[in-house]
PDB file of N, CA and C in Angstrom:
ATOM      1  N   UNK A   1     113.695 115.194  39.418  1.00  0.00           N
ATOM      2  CA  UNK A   1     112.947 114.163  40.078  1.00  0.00           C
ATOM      3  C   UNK A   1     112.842 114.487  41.566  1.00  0.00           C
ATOM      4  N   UNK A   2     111.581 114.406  42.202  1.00  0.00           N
ATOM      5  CA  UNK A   2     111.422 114.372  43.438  1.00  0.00           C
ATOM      6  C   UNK A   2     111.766 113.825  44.029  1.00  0.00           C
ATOM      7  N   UNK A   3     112.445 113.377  45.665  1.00  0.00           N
ATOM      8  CA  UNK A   3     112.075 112.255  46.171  1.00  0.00           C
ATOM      9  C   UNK A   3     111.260 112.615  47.545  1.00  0.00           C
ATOM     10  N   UNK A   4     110.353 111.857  47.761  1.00  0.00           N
ATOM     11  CA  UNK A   4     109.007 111.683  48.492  1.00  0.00           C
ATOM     12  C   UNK A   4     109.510 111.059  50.072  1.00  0.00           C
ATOM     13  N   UNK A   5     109.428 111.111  51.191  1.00  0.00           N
ATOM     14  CA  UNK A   5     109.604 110.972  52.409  1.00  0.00           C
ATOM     15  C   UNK A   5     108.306 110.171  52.693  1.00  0.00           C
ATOM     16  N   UNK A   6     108.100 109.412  53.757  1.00  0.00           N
ATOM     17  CA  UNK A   6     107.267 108.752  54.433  1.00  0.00           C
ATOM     18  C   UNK A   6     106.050 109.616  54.771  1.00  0.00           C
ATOM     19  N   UNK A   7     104.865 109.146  54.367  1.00  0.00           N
ATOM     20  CA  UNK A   7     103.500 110.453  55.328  1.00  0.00           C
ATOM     21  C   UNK A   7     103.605 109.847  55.999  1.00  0.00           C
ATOM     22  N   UNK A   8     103.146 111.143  57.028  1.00  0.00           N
ATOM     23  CA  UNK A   8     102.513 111.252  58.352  1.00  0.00           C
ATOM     24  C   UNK A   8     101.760 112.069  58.385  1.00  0.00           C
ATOM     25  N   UNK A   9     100.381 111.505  59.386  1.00  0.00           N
ATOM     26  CA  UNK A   9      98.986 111.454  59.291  1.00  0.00           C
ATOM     27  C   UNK A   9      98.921 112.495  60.319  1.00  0.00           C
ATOM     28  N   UNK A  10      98.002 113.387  60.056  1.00  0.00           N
ATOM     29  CA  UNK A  10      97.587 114.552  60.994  1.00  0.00           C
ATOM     30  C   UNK A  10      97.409 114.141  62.342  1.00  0.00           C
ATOM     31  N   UNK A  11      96.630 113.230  62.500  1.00  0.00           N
ATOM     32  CA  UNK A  11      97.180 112.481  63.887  1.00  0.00           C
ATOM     33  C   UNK A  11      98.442 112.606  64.440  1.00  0.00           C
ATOM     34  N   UNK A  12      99.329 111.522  63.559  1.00  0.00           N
ATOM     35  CA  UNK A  12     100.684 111.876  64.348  1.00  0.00           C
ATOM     36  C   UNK A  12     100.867 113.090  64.621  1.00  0.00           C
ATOM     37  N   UNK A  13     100.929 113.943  64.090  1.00  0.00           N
ATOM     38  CA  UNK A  13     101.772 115.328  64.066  1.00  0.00           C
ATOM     39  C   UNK A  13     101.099 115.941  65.261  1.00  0.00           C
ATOM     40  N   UNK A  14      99.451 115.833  65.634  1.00  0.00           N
ATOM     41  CA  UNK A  14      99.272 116.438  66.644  1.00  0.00           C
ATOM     42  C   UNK A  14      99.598 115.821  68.043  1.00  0.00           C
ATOM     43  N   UNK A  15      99.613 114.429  67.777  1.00  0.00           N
ATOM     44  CA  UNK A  15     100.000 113.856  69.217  1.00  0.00           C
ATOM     45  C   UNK A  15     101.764 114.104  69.500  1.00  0.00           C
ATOM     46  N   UNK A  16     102.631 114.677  68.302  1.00  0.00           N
ATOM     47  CA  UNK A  16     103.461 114.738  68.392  1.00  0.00           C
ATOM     48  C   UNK A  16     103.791 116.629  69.206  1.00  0.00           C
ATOM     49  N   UNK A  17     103.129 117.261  68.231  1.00  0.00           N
ATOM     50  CA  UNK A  17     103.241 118.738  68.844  1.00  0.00           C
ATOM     51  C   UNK A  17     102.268 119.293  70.273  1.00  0.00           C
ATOM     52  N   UNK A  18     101.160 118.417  69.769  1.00  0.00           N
ATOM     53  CA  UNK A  18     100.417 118.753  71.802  1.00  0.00           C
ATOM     54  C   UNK A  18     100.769 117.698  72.007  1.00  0.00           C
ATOM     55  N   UNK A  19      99.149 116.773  72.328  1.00  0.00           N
ATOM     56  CA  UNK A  19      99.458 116.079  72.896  1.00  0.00           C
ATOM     57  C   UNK A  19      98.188 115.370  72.865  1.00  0.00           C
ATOM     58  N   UNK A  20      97.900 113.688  73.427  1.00  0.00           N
ATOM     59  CA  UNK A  20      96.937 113.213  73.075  1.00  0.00           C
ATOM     60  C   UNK A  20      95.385 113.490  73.110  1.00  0.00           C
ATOM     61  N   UNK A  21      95.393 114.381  74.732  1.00  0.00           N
ATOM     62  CA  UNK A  21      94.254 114.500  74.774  1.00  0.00           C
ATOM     63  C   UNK A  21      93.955 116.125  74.297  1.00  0.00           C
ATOM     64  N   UNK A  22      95.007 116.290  73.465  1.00  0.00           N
ATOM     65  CA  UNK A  22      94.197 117.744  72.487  1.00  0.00           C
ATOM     66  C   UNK A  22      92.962 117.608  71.699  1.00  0.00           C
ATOM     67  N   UNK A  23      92.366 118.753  71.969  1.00  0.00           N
ATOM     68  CA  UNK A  23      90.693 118.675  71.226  1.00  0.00           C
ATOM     69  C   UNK A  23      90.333 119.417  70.651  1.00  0.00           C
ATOM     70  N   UNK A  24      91.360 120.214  69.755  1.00  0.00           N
ATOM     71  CA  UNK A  24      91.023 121.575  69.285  1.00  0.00           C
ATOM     72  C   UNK A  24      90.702 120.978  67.805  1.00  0.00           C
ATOM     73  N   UNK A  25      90.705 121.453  66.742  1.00  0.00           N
ATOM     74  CA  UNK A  25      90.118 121.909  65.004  1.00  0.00           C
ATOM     75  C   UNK A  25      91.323 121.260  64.459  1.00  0.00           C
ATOM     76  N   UNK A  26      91.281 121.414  63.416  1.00  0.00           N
ATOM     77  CA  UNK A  26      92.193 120.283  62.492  1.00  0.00           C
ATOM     78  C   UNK A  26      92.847 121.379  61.862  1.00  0.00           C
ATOM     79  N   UNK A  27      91.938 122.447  61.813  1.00  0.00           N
ATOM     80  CA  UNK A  27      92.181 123.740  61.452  1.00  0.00           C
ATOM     81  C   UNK A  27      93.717 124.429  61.671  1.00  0.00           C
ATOM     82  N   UNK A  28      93.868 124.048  63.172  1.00  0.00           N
ATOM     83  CA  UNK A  28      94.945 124.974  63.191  1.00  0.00           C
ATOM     84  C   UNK A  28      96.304 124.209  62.934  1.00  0.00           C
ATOM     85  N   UNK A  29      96.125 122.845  62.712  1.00  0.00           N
ATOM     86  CA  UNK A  29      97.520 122.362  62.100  1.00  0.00           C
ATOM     87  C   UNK A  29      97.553 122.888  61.117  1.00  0.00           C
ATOM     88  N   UNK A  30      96.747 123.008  59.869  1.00  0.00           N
ATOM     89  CA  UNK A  30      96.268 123.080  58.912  1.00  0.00           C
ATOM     90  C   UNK A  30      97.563 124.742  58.424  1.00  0.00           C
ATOM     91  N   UNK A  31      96.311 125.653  59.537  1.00  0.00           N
ATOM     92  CA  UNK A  31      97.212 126.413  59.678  1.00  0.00           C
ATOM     93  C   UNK A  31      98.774 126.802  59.684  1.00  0.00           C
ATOM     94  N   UNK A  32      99.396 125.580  60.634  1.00  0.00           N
ATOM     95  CA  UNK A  32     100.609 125.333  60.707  1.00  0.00           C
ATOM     96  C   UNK A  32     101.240 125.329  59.798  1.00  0.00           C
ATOM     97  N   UNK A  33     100.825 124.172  59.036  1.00  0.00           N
ATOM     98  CA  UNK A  33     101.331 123.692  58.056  1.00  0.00           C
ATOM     99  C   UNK A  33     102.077 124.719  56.737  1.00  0.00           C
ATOM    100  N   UNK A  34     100.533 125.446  57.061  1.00  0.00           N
ATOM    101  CA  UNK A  34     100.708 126.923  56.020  1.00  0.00           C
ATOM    102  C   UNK A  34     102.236 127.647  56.112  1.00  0.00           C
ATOM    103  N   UNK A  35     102.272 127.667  57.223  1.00  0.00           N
ATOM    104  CA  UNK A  35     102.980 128.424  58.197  1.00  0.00           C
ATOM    105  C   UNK A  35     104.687 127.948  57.726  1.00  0.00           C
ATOM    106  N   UNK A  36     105.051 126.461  57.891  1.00  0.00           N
ATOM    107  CA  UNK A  36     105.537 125.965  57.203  1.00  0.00           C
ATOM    108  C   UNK A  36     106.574 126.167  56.178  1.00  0.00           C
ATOM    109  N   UNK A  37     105.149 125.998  55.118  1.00  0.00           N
ATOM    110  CA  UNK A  37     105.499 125.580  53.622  1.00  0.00           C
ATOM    111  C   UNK A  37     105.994 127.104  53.342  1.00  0.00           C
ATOM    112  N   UNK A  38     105.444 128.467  53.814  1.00  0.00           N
ATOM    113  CA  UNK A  38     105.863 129.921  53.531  1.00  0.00           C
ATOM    114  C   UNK A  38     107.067 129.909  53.813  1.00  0.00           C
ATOM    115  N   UNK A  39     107.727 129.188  54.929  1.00  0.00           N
ATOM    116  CA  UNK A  39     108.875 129.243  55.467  1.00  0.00           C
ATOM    117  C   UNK A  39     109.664 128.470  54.763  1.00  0.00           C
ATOM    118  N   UNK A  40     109.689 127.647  54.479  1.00  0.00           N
ATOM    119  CA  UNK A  40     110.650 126.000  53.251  1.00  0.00           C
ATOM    120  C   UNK A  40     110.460 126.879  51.690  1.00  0.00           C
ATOM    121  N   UNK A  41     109.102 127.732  51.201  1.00  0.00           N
ATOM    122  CA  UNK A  41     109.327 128.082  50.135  1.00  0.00           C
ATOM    123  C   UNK A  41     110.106 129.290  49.568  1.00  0.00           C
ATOM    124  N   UNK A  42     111.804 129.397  49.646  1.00  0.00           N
ATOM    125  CA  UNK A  42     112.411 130.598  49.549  1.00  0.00           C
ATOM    126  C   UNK A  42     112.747 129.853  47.908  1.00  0.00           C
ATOM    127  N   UNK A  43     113.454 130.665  47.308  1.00  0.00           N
ATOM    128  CA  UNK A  43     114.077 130.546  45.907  1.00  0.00           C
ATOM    129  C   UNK A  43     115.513 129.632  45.881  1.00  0.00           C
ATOM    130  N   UNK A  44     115.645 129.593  47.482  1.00  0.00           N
ATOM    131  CA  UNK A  44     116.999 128.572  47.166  1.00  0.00           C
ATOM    132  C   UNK A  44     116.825 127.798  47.628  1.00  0.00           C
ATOM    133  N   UNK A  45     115.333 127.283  48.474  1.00  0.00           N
ATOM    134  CA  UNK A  45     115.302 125.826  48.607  1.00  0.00           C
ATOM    135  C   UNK A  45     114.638 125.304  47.823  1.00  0.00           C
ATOM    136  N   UNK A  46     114.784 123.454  48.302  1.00  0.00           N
ATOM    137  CA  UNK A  46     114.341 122.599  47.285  1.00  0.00           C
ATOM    138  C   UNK A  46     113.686 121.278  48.120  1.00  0.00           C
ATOM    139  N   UNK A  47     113.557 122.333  49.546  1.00  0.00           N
ATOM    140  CA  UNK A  47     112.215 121.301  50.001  1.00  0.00           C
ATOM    141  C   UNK A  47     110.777 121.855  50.106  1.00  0.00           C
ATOM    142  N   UNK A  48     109.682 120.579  50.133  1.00  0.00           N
ATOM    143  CA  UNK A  48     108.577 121.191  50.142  1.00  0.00           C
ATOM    144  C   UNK A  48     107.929 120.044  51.047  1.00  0.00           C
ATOM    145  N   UNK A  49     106.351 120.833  51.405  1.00  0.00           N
ATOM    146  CA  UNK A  49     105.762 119.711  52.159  1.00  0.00           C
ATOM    147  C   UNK A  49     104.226 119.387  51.074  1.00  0.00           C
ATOM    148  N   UNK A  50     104.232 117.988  50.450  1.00  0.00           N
ATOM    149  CA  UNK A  50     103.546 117.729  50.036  1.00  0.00           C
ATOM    150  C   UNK A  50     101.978 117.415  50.709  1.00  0.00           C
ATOM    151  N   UNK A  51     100.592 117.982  50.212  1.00  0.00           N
ATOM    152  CA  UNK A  51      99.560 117.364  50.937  1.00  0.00           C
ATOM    153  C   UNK A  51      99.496 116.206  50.297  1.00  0.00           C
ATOM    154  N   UNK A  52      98.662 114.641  51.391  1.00  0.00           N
ATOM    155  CA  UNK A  52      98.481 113.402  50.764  1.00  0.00           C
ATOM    156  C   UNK A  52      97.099 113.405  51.117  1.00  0.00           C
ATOM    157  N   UNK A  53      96.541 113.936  50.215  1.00  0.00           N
ATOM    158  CA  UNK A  53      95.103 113.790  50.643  1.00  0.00           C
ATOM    159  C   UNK A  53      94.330 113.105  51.052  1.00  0.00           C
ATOM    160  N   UNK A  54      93.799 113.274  52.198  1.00  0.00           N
ATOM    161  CA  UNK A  54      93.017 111.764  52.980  1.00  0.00           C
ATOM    162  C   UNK A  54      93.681 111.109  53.923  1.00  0.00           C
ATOM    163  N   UNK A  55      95.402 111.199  53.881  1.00  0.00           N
ATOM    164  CA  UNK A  55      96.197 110.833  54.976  1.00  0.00           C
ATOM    165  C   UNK A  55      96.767 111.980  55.562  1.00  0.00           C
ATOM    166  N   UNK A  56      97.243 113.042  54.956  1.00  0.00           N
ATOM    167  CA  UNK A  56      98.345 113.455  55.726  1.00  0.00           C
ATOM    168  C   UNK A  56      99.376 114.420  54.996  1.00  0.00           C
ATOM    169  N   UNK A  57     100.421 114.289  55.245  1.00  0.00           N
ATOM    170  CA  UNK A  57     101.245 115.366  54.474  1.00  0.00           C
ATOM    171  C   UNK A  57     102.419 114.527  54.635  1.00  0.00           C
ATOM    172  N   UNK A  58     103.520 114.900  53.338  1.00  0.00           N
ATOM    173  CA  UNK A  58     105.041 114.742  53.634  1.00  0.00           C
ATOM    174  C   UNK A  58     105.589 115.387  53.078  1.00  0.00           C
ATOM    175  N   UNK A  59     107.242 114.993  53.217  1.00  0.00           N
ATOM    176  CA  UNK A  59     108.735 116.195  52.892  1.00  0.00           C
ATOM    177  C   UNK A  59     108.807 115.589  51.207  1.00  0.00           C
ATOM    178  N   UNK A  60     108.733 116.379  50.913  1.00  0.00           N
ATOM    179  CA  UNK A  60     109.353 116.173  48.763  1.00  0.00           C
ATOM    180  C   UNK A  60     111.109 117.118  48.997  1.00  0.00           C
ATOM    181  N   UNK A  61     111.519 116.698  48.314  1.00  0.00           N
ATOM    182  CA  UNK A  61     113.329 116.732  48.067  1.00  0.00           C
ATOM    183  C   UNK A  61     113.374 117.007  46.636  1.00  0.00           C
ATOM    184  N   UNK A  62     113.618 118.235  45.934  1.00  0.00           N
ATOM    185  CA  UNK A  62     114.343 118.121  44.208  1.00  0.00           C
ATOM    186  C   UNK A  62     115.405 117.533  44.450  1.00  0.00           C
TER     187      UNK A  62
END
Protein backbone atom coordinates (compact mmCIF):
# COMPACT_ATOMS: atom_id res chain seq x y z
CA UNK A 1 0.00 0.00 0.00
CA UNK A 2 1.07 3.44 -0.83
CA UNK A 3 0.83 6.27 1.26
CA UNK A 4 0.21 9.59 -0.66
CA UNK A 5 1.61 13.04 0.87
CA UNK A 6 -0.19 16.35 0.36
CA UNK A 7 0.10 17.97 -3.54
CA UNK A 8 1.71 20.74 -4.26
CA UNK A 9 0.91 22.78 -7.19
CA UNK A 10 3.61 23.82 -9.65
CA UNK A 11 3.07 27.15 -8.46
CA UNK A 12 4.16 26.48 -5.11
CA UNK A 13 7.24 24.77 -5.98
CA UNK A 14 8.31 27.59 -8.22
CA UNK A 15 7.66 30.39 -5.86
CA UNK A 16 9.35 28.14 -3.52
CA UNK A 17 12.69 27.38 -5.65
CA UNK A 18 12.91 31.00 -7.54
CA UNK A 19 10.87 33.13 -6.82
CA UNK A 20 7.66 35.09 -7.48
CA UNK A 21 8.40 37.16 -10.11
CA UNK A 22 9.97 34.16 -12.18
CA UNK A 23 8.79 34.03 -15.83
CA UNK A 24 10.39 31.30 -17.35
CA UNK A 25 8.40 27.76 -19.01
CA UNK A 26 6.79 25.31 -16.86
CA UNK A 27 9.10 23.32 -18.79
CA UNK A 28 11.95 23.47 -16.77
CA UNK A 29 10.37 22.39 -13.46
CA UNK A 30 9.04 19.82 -15.43
CA UNK A 31 12.43 19.12 -16.18
CA UNK A 32 13.35 19.13 -12.58
CA UNK A 33 11.13 17.05 -11.59
CA UNK A 34 12.58 14.48 -14.10
CA UNK A 35 15.65 15.11 -12.56
CA UNK A 36 14.23 14.07 -9.33
CA UNK A 37 12.31 11.06 -9.77
CA UNK A 38 15.91 9.50 -11.67
CA UNK A 39 17.40 10.32 -8.45
CA UNK A 40 14.50 8.74 -5.69
CA UNK A 41 14.27 5.83 -8.39
CA UNK A 42 17.24 3.42 -7.14
CA UNK A 43 16.23 -0.37 -6.33
CA UNK A 44 16.35 0.30 -2.64
CA UNK A 45 14.11 3.03 -2.45
CA UNK A 46 10.55 3.21 -1.86
CA UNK A 47 9.88 6.77 -2.54
CA UNK A 48 8.43 8.25 -5.54
CA UNK A 49 7.04 11.50 -6.83
CA UNK A 50 3.63 11.05 -8.07
CA UNK A 51 2.17 13.39 -11.11
CA UNK A 52 -1.52 14.86 -10.05
CA UNK A 53 -2.58 15.85 -13.12
CA UNK A 54 -3.99 19.29 -13.47
CA UNK A 55 -2.61 20.18 -9.97
CA UNK A 56 0.68 19.25 -9.35
CA UNK A 57 2.80 16.51 -8.07
CA UNK A 58 3.41 14.60 -4.69
CA UNK A 59 5.69 12.16 -2.42
CA UNK A 60 4.08 8.31 -2.58
CA UNK A 61 5.77 6.09 0.38
CA UNK A 62 5.57 1.90 -0.12
Amino acid sequence: MRQRGSVVTKGDIVRSVWDSQYDGDDIILEVCIGYLRRKLSSPLSDHGIETVRGVGYRLAID
